[in-house]
N, C-alpha and C. Protein backbone atom coordinates (compact mmCIF):
# COMPACT_ATOMS: atom_id res chain seq x y z
N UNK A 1 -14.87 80.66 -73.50
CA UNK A 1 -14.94 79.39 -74.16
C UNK A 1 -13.56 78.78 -74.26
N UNK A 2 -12.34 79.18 -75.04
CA UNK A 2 -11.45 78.99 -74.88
C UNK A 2 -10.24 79.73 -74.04
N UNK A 3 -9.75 78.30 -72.64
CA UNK A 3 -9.29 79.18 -71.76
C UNK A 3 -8.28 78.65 -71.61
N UNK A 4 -7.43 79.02 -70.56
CA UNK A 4 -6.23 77.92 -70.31
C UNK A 4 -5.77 78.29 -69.02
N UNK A 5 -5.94 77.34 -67.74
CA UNK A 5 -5.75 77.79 -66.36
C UNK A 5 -4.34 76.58 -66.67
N UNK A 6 -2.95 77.30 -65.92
CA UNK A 6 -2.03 76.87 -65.81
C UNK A 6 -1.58 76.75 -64.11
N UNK A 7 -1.03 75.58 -63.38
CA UNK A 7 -1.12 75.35 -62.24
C UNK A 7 0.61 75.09 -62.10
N UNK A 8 1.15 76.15 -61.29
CA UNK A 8 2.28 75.86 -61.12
C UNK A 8 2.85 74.96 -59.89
N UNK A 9 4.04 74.07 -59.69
CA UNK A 9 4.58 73.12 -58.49
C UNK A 9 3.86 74.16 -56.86
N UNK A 10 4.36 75.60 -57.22
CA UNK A 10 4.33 75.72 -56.13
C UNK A 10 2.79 76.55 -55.57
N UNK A 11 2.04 76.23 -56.53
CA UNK A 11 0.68 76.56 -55.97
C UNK A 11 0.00 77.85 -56.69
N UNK A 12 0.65 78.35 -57.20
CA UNK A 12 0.27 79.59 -58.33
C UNK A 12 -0.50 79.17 -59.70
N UNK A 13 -1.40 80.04 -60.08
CA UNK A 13 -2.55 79.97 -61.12
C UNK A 13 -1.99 80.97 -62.14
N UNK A 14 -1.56 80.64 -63.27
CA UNK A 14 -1.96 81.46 -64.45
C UNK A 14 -2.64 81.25 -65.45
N UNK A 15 -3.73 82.20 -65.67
CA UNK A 15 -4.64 82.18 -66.66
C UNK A 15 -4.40 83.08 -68.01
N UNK A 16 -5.17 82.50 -69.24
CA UNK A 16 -4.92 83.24 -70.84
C UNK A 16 -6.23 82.57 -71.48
N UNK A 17 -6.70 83.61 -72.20
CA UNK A 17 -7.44 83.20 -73.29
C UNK A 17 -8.67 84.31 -72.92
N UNK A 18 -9.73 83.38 -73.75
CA UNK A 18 -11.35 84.06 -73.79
C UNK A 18 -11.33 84.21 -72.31
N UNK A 19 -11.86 85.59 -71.90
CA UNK A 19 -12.78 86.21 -70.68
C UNK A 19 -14.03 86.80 -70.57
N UNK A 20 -14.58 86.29 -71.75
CA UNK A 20 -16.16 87.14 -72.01
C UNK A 20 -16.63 86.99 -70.96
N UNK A 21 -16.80 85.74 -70.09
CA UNK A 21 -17.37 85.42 -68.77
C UNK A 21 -17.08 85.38 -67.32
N UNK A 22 -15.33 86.26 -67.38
CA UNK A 22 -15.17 86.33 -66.16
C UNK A 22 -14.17 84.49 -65.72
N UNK A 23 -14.06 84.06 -67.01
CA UNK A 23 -13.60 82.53 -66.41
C UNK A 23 -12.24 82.92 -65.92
N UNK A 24 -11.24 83.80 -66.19
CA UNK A 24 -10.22 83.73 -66.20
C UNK A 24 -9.92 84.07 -64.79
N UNK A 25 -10.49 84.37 -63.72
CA UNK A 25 -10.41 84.81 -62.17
C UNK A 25 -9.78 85.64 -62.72
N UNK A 26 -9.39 87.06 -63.06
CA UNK A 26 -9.00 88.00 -63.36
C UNK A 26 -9.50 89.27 -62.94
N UNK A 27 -10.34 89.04 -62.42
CA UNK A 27 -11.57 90.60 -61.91
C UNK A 27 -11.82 91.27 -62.79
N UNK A 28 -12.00 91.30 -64.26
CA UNK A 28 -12.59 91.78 -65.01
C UNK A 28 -13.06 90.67 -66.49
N UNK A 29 -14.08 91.23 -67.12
CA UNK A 29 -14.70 90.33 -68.29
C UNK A 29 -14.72 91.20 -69.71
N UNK A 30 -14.01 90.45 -70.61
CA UNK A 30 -13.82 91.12 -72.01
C UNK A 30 -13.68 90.32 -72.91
N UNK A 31 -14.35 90.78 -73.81
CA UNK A 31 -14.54 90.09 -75.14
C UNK A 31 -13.23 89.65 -76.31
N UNK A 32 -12.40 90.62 -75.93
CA UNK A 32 -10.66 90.62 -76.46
C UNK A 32 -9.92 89.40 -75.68
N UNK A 33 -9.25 87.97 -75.98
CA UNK A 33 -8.88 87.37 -75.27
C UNK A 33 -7.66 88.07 -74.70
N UNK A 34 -6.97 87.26 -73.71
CA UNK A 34 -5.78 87.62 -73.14
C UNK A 34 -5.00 86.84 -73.39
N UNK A 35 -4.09 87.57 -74.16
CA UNK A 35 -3.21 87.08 -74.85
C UNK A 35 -1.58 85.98 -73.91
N UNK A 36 -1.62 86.53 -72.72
CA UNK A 36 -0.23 86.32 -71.67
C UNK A 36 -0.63 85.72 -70.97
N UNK A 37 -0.14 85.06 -69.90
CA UNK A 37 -0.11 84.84 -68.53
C UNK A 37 -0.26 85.63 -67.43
N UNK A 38 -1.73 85.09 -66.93
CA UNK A 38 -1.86 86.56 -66.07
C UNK A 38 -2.10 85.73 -64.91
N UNK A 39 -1.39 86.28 -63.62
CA UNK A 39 -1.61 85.64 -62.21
C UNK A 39 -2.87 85.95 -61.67
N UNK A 40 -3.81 84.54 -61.33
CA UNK A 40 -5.05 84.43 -60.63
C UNK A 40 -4.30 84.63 -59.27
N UNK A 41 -5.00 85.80 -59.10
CA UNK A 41 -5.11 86.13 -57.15
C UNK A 41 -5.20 85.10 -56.32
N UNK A 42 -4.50 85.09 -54.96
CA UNK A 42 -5.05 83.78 -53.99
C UNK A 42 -5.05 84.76 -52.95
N UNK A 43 -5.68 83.95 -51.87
CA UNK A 43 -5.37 84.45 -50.61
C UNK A 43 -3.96 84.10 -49.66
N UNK A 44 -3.30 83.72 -50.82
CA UNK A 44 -1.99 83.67 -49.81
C UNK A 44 -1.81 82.13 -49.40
N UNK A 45 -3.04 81.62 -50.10
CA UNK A 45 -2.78 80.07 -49.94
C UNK A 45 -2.20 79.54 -50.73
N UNK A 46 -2.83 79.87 -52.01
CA UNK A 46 -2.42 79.39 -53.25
C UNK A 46 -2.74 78.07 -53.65
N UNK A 47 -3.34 77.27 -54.62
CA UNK A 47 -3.95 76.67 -55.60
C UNK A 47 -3.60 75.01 -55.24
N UNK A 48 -3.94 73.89 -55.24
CA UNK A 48 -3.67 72.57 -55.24
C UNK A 48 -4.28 72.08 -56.79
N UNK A 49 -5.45 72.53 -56.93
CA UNK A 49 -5.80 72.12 -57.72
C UNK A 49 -6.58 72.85 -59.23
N UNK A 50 -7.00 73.29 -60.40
CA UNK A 50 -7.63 73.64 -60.91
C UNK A 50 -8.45 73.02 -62.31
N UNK A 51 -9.50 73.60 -62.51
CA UNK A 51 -10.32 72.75 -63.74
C UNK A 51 -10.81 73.64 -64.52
N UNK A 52 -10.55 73.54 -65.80
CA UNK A 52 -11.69 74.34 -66.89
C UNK A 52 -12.62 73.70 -67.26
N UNK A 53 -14.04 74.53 -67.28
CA UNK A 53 -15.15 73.92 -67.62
C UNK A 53 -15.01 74.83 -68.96
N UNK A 54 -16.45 74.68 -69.45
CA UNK A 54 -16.73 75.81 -71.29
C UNK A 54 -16.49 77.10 -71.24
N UNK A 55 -17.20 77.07 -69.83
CA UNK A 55 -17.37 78.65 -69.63
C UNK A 55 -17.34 79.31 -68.42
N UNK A 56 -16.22 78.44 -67.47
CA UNK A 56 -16.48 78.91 -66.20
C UNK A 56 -14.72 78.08 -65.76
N UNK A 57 -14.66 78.26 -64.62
CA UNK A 57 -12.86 77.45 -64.00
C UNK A 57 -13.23 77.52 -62.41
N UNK A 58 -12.75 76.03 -61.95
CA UNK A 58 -12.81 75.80 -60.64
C UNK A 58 -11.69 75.81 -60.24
N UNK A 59 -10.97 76.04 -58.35
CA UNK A 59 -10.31 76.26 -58.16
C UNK A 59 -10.41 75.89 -56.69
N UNK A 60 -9.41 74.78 -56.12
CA UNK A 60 -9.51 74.33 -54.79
C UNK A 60 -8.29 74.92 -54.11
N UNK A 61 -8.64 75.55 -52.75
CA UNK A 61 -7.22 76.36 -52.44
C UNK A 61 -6.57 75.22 -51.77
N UNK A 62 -5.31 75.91 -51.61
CA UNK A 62 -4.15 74.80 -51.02
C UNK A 62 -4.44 75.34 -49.19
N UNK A 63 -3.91 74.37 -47.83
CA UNK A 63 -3.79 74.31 -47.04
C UNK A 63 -4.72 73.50 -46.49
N UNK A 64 -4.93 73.70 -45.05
CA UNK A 64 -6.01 72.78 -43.74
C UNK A 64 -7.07 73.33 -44.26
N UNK A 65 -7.32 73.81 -44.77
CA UNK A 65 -9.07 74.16 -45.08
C UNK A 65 -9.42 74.33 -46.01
N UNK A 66 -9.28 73.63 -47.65
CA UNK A 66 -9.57 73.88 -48.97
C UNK A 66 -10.67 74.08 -49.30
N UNK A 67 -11.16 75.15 -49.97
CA UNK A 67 -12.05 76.00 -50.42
C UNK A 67 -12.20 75.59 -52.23
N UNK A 68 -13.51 75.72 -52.62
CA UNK A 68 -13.66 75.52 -54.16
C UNK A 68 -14.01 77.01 -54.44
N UNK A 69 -13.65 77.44 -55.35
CA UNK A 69 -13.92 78.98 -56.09
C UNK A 69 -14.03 78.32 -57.09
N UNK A 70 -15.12 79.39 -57.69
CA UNK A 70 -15.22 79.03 -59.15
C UNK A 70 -15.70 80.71 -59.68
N UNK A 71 -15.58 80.83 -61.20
CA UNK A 71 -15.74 82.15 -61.75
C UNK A 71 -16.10 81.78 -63.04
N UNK A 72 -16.72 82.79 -63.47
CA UNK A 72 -17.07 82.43 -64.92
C UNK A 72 -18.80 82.71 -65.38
N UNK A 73 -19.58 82.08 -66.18
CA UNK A 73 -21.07 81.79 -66.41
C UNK A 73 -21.31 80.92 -65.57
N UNK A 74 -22.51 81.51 -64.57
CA UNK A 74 -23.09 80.34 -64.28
C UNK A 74 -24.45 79.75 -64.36
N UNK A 75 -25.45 80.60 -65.27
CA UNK A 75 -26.51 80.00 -65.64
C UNK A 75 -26.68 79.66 -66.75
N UNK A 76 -25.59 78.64 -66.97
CA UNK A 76 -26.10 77.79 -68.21
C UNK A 76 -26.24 76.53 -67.57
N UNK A 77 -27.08 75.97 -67.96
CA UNK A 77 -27.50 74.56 -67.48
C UNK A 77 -26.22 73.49 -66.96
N UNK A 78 -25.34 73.38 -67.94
CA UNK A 78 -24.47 72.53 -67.83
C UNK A 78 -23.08 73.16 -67.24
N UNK A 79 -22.89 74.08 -66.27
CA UNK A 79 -21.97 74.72 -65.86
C UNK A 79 -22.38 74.96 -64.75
N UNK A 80 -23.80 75.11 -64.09
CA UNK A 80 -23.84 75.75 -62.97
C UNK A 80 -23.58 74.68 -61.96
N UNK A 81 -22.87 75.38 -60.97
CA UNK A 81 -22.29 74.73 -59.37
C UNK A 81 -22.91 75.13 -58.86
């Protein structure tokens, strides 16, 4: 619910907060928020763009072929992609 995706100049993601749902692209889900800055994985492309939804975070990769990822809940009505 409460998250915070941070988008750096040069294309890097750091995420903090609530992960009950996996929003944080972190590869794991816990009920304890995260307290720091923790680097969302890329493939080496790295990030142009990102969005927090309630309970979920989108994520368009950077280069010739941008990709949307998203993580988090996705069967709640108003979240699902």
């Amino acid at each position: 619910m409460e998250h915070t995706i941070l988008l750096t100049a040069l294309g890097k993601a750091y995420s903090c907060g609530s992960d009950e749902y996996g929003q944080l692209a972190i590869g794991k889900t816990d009920r304890d928020p995260v307290k720091t800055l923790t680097l969302v994985e890329d493939d080496g492309e790295g990030f142009s763009k990102v969005e927090c939804g309630f309970y979920f975070s989108a994520f368009v990769t950077a280069g010739p072929n941008p990709r949307l990822l998203t993580c988090g809940r996705n069967h709640c009505m108003f979240t699902r992609l």
